[in-house]
PDB file of N, CA and C in Angstrom:
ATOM      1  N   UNK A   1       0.839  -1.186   0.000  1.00  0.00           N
ATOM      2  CA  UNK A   1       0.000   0.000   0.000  1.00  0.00           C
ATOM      3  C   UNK A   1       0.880   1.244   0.000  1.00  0.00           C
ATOM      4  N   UNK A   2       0.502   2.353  -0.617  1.00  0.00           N
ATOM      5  CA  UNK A   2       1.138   3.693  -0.769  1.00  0.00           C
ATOM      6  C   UNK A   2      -0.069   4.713   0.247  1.00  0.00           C
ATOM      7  N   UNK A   3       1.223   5.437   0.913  1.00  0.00           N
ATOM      8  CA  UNK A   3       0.693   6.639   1.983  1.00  0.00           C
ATOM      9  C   UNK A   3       1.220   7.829   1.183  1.00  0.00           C
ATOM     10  N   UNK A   4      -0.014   8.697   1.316  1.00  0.00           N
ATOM     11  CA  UNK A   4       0.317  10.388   0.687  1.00  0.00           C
ATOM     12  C   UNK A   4       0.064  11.122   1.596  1.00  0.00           C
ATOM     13  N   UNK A   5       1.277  11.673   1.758  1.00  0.00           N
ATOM     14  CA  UNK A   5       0.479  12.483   2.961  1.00  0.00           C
ATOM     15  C   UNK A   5       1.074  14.022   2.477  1.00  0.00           C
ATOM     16  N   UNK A   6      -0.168  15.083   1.984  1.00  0.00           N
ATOM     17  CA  UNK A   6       0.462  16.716   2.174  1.00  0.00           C
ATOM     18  C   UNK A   6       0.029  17.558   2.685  1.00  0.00           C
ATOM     19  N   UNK A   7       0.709  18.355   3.372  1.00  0.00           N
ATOM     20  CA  UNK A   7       0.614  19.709   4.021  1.00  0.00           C
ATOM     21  C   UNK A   7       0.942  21.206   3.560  1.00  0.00           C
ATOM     22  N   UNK A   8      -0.395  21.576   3.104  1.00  0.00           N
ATOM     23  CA  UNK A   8      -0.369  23.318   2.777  1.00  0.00           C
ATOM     24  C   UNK A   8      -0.390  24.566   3.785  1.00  0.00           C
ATOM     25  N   UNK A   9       0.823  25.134   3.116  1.00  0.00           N
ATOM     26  CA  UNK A   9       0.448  26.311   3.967  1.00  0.00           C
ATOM     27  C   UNK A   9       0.035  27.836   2.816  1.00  0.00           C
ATOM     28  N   UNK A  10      -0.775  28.239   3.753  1.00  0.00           N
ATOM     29  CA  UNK A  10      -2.184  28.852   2.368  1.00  0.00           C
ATOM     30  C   UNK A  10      -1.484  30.427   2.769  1.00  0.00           C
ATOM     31  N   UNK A  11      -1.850  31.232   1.195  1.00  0.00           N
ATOM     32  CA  UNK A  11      -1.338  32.740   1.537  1.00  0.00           C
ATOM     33  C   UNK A  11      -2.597  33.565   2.346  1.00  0.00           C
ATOM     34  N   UNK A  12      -2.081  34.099   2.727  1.00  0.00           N
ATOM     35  CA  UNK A  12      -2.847  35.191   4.039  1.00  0.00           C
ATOM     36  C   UNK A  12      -4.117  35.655   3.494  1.00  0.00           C
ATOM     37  N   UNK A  13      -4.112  36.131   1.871  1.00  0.00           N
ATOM     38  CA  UNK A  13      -5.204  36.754   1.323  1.00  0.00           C
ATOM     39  C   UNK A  13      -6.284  35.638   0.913  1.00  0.00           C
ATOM     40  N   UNK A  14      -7.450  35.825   1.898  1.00  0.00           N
ATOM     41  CA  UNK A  14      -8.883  34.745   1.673  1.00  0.00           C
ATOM     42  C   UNK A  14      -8.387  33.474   1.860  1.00  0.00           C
ATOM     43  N   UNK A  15      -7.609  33.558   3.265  1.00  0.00           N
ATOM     44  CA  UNK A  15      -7.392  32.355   3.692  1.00  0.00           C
ATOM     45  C   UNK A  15      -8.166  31.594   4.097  1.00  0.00           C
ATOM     46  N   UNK A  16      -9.125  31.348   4.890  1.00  0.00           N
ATOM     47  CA  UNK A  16     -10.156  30.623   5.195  1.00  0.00           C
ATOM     48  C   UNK A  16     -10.862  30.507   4.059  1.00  0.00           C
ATOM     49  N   UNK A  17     -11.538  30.955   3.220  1.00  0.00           N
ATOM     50  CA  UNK A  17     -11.984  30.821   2.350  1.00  0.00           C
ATOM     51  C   UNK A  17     -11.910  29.964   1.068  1.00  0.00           C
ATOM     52  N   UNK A  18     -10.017  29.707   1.081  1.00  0.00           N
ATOM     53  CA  UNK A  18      -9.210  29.117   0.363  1.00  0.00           C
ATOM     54  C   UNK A  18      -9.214  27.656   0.836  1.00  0.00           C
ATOM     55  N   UNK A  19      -9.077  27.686   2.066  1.00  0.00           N
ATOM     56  CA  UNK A  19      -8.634  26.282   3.413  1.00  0.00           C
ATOM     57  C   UNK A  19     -10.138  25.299   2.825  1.00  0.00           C
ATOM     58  N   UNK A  20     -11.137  25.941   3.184  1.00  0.00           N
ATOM     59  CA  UNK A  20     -12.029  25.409   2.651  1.00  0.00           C
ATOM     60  C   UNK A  20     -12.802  24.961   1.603  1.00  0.00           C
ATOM     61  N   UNK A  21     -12.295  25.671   0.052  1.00  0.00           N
ATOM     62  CA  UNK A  21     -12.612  25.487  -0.966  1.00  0.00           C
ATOM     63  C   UNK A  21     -11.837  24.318  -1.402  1.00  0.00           C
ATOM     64  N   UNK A  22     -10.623  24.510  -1.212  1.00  0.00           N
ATOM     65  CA  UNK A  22      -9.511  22.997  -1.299  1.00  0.00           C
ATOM     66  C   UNK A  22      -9.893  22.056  -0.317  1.00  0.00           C
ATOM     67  N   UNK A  23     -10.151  22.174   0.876  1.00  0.00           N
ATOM     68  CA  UNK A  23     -11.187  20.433   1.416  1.00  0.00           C
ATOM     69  C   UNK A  23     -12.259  20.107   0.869  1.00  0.00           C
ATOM     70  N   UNK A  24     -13.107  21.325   0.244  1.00  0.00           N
ATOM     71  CA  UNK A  24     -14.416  20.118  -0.553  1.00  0.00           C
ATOM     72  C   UNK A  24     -14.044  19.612  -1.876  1.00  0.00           C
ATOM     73  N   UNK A  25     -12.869  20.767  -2.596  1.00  0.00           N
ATOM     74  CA  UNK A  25     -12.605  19.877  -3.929  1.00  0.00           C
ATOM     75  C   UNK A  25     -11.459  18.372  -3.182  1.00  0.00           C
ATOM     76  N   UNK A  26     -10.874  18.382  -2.458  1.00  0.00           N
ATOM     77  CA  UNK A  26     -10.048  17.066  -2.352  1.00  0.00           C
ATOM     78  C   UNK A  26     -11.171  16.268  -1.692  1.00  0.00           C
ATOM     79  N   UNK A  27     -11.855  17.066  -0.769  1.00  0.00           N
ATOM     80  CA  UNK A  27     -13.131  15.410  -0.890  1.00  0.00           C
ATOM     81  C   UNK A  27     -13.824  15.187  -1.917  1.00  0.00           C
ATOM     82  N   UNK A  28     -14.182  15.703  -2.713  1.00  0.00           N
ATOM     83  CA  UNK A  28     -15.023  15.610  -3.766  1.00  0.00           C
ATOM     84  C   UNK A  28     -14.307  13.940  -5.169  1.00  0.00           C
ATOM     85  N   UNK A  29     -12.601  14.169  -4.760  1.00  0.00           N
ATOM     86  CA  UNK A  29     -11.807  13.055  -5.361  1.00  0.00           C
ATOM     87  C   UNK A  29     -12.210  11.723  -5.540  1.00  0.00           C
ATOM     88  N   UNK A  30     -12.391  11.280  -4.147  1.00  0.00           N
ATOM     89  CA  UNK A  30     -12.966   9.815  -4.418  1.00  0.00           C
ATOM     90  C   UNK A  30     -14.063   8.926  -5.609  1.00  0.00           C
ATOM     91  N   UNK A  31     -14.920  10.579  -5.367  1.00  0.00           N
ATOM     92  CA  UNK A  31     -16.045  10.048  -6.237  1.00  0.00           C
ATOM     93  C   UNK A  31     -15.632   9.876  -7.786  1.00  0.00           C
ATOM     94  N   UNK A  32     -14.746  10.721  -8.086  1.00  0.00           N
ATOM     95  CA  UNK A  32     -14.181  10.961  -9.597  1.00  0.00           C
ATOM     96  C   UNK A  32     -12.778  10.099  -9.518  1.00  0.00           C
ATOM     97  N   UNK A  33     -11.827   9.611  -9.111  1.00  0.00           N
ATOM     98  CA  UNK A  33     -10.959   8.514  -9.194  1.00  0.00           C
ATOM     99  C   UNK A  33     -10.884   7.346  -8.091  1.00  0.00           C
ATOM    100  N   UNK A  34     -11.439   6.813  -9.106  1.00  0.00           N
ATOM    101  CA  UNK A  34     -11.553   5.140  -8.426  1.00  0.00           C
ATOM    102  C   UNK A  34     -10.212   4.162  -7.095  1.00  0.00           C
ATOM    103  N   UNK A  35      -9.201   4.260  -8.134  1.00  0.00           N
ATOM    104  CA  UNK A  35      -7.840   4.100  -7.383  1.00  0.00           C
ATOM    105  C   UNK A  35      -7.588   4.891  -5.813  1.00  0.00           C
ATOM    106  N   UNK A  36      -8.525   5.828  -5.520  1.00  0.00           N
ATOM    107  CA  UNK A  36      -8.264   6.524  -4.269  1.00  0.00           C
ATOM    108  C   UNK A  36      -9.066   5.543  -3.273  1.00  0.00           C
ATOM    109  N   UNK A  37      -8.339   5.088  -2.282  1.00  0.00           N
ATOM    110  CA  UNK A  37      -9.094   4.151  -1.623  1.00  0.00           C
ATOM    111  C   UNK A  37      -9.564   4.626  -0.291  1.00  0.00           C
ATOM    112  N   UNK A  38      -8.368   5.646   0.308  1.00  0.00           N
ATOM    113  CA  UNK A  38      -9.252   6.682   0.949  1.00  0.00           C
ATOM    114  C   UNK A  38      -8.615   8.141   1.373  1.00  0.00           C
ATOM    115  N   UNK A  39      -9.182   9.225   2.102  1.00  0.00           N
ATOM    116  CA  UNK A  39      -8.558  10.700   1.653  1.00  0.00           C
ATOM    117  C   UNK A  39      -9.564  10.921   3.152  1.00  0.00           C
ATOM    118  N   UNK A  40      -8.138  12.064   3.973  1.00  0.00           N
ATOM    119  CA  UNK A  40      -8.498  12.630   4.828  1.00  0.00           C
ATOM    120  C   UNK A  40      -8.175  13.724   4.814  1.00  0.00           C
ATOM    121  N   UNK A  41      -8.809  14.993   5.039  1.00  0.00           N
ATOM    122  CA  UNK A  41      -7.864  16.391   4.509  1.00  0.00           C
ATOM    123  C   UNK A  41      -8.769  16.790   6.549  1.00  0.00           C
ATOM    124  N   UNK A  42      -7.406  17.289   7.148  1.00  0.00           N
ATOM    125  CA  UNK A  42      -7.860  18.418   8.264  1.00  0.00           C
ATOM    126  C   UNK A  42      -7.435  19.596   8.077  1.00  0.00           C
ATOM    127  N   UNK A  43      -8.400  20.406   8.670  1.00  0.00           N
ATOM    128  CA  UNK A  43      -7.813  21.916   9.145  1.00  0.00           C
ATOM    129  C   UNK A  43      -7.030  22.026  10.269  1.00  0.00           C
ATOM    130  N   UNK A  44      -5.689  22.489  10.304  1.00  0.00           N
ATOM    131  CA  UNK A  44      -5.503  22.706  11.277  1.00  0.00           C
ATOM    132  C   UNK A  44      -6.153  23.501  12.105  1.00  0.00           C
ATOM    133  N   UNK A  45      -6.093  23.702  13.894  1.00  0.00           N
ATOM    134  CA  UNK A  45      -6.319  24.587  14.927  1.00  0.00           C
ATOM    135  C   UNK A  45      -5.085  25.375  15.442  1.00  0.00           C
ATOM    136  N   UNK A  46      -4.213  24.691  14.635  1.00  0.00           N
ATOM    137  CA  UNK A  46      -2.820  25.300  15.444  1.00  0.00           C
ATOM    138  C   UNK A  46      -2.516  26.497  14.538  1.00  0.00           C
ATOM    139  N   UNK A  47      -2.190  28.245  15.525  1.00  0.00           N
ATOM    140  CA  UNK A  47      -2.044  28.887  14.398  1.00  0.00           C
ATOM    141  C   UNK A  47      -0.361  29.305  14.555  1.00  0.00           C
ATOM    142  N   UNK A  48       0.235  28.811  15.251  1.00  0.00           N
ATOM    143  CA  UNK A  48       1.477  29.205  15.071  1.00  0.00           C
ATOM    144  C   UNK A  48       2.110  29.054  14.501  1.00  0.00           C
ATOM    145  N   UNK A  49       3.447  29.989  13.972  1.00  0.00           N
ATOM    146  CA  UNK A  49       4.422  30.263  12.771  1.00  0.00           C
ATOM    147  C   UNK A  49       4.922  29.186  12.227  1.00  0.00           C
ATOM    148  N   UNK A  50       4.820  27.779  12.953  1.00  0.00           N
ATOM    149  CA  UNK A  50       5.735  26.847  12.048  1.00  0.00           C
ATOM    150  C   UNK A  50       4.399  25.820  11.753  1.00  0.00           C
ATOM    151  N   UNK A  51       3.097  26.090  11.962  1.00  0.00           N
ATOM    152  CA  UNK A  51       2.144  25.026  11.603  1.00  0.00           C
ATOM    153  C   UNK A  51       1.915  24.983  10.054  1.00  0.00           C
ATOM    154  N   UNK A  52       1.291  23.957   9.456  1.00  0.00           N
ATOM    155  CA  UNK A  52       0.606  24.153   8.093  1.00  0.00           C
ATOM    156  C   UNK A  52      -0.895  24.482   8.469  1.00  0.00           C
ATOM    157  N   UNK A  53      -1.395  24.241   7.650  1.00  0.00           N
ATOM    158  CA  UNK A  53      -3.174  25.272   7.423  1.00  0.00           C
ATOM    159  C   UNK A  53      -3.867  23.421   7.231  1.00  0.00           C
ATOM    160  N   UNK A  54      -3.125  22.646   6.241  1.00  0.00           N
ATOM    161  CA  UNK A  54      -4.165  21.756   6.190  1.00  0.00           C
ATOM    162  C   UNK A  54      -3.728  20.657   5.812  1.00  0.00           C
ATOM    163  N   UNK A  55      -3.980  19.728   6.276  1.00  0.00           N
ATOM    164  CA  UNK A  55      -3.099  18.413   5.337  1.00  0.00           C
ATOM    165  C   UNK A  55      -3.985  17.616   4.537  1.00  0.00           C
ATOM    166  N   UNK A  56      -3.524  16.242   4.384  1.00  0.00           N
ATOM    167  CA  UNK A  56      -4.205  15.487   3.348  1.00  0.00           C
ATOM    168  C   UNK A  56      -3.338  14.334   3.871  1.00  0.00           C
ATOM    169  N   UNK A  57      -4.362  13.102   3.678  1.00  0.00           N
ATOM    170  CA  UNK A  57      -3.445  11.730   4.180  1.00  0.00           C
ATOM    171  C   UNK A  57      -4.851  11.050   2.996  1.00  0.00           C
ATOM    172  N   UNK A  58      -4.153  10.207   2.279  1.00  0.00           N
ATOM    173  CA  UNK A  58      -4.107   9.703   1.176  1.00  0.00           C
ATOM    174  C   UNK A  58      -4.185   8.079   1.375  1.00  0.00           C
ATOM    175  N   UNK A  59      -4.419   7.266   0.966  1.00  0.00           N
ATOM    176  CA  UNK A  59      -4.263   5.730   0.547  1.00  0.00           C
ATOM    177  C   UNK A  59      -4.569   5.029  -0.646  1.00  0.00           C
ATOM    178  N   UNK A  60      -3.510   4.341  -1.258  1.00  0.00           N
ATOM    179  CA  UNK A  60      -3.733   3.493  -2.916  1.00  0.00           C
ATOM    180  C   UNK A  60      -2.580   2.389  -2.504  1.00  0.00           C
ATOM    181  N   UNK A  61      -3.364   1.556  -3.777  1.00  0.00           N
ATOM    182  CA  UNK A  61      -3.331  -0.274  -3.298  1.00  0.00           C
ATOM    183  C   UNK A  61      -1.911  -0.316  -3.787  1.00  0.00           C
ATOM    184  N   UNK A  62      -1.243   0.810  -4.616  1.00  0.00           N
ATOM    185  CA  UNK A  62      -0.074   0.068  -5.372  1.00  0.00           C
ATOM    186  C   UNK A  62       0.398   1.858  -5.988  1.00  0.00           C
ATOM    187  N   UNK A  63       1.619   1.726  -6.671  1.00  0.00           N
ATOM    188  CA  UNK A  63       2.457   2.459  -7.180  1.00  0.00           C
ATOM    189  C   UNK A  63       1.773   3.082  -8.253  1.00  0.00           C
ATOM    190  N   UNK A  64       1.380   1.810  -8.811  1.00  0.00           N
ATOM    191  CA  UNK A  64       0.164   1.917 -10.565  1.00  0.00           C
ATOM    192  C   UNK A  64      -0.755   3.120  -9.767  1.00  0.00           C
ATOM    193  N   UNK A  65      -1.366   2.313  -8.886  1.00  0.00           N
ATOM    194  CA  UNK A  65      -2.695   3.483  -8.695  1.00  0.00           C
ATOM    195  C   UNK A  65      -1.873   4.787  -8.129  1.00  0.00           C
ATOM    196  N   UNK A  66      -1.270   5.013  -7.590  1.00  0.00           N
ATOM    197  CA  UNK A  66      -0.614   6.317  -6.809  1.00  0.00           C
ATOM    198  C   UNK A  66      -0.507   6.732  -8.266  1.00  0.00           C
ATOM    199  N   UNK A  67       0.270   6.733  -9.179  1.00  0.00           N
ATOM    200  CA  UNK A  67       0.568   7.408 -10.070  1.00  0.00           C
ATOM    201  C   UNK A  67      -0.773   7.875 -11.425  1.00  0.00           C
ATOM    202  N   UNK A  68      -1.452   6.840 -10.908  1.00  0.00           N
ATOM    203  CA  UNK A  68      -2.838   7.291 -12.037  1.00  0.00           C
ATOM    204  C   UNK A  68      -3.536   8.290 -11.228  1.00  0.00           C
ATOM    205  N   UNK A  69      -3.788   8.434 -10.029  1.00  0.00           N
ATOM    206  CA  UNK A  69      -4.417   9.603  -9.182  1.00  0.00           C
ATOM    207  C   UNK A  69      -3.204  11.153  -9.304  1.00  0.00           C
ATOM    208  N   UNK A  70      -2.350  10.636  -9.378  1.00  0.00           N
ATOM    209  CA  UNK A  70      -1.282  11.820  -9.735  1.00  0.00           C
ATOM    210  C   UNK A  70      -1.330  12.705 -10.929  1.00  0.00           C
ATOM    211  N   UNK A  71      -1.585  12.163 -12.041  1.00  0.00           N
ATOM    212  CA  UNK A  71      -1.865  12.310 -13.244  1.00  0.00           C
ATOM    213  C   UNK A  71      -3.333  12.257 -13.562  1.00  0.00           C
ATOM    214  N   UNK A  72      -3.878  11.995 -12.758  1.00  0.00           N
ATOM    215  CA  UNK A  72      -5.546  12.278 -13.359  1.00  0.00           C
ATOM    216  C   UNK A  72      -6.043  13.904 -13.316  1.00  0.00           C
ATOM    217  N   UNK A  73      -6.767  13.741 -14.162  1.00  0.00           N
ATOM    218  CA  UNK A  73      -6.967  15.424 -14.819  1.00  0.00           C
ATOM    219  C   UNK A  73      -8.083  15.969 -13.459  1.00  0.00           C
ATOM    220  N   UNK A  74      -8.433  15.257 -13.074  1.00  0.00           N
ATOM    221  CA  UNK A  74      -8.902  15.848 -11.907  1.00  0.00           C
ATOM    222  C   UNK A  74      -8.686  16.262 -10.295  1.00  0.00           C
ATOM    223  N   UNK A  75      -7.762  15.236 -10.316  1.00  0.00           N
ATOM    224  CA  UNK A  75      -6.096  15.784  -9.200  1.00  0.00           C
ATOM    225  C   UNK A  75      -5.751  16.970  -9.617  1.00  0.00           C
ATOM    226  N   UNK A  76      -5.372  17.187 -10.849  1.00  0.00           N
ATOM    227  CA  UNK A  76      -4.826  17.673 -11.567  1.00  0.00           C
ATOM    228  C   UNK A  76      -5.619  19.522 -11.588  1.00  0.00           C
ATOM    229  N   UNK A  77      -6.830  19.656 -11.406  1.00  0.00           N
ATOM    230  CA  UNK A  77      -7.394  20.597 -11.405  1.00  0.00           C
ATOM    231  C   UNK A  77      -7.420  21.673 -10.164  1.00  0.00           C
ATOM    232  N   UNK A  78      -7.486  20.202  -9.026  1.00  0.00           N
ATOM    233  CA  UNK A  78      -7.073  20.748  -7.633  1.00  0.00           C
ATOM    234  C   UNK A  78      -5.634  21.209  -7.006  1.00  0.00           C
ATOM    235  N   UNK A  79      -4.615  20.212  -8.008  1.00  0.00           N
ATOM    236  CA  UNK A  79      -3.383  21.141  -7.811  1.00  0.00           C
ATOM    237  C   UNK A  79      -2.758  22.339  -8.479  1.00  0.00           C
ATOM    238  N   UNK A  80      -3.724  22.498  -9.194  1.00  0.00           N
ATOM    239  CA  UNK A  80      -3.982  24.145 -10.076  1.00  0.00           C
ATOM    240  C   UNK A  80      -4.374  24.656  -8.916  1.00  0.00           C
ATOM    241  N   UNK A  81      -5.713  24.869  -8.187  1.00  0.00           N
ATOM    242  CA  UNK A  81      -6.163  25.604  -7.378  1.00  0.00           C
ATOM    243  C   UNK A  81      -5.234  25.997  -5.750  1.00  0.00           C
ATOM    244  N   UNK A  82      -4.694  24.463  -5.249  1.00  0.00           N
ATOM    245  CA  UNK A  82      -3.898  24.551  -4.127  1.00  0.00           C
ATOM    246  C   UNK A  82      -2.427  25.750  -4.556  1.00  0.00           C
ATOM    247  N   UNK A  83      -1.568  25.548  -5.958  1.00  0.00           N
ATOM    248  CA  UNK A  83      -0.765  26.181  -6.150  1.00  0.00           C
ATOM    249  C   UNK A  83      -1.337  28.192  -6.581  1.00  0.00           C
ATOM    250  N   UNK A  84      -2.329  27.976  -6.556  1.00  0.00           N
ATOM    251  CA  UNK A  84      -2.772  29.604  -6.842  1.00  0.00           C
ATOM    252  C   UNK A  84      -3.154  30.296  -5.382  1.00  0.00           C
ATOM    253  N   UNK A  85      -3.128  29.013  -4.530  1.00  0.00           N
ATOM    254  CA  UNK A  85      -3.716  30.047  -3.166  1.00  0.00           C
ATOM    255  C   UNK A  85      -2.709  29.421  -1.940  1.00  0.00           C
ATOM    256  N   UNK A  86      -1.860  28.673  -2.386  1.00  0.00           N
ATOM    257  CA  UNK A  86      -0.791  28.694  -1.614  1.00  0.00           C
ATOM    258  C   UNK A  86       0.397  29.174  -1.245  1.00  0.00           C
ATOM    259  N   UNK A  87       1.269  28.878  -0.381  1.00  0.00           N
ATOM    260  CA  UNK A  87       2.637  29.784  -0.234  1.00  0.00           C
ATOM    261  C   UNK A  87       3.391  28.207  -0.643  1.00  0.00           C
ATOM    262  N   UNK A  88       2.999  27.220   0.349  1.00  0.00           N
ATOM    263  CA  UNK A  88       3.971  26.306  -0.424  1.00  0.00           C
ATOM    264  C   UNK A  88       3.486  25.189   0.319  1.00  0.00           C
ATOM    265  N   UNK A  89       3.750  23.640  -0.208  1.00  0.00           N
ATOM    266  CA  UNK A  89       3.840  22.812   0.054  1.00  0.00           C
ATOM    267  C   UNK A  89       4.701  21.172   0.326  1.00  0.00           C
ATOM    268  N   UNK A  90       4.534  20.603   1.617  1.00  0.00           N
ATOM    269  CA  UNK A  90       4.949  19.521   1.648  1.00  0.00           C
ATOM    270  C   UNK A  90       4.528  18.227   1.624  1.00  0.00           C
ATOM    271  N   UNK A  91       5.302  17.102   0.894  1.00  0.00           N
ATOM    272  CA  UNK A  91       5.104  16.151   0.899  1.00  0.00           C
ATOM    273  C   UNK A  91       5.479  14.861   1.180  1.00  0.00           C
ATOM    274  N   UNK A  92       4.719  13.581   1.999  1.00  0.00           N
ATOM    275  CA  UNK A  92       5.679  12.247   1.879  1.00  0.00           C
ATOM    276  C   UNK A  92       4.770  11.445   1.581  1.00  0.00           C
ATOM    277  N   UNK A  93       5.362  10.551   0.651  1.00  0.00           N
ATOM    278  CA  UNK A  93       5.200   9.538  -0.095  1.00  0.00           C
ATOM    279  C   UNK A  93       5.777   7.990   0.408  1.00  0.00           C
ATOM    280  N   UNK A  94       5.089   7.132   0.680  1.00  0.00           N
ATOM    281  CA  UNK A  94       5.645   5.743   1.484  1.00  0.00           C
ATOM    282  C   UNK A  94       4.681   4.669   1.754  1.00  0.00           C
ATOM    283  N   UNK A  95       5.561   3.367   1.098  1.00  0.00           N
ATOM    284  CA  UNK A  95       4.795   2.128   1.387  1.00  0.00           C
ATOM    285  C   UNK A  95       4.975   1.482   2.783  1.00  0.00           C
ATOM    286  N   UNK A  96       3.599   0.725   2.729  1.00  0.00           N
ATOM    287  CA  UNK A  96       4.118  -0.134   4.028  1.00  0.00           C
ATOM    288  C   UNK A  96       3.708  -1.493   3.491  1.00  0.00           C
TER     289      UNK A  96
END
């Protein structure tokens, strides 16, 4: 199994606004790629200088599927949106 796990940290302007428009499009994923087996996105509560705003924890059966959810045009739409209202992001990637 493959773990995704990322953490945004969102720019200041219509931040909340942003935090939340990117958790209903990354929940909205499942329904549109199959290979996602399951997707947790939180808000953080923590507002201090070294927190992120929101993460994402991810699960797929195999490498194949990680990489078809990577490349699907509808991932693909949401990491248009995360990179227009973000400052920056991290990521890890790992089987168990």
């Amino acid at each position: 199994m493959i773990k995704h796990i990322v953490f945004i940290k969102f720019k200041k302007e219509n931040k909340e606004q942003n935090i939340l428009k990117v958790k209903e499009l990354l929940e909205s994923l499942p329904s549109k790629i199959e290979c996602l087996i399951n997707i947790e996105i939180g808000i953080n509560f923590d507002n201090t200088s070294r927190a992120m705003d929101l993460s994402l924890y991810s699960i797929f059966e195999n490498k194949d599927d990680f990489n078809t959810y990577a490349t699907h045009k509808e991932h693909l739409k949401v990491v248009s949106v995360i990179k227009e209202c973000s400052e920056y992001t991290k990521v890890v990637d790992y089987t168990i």
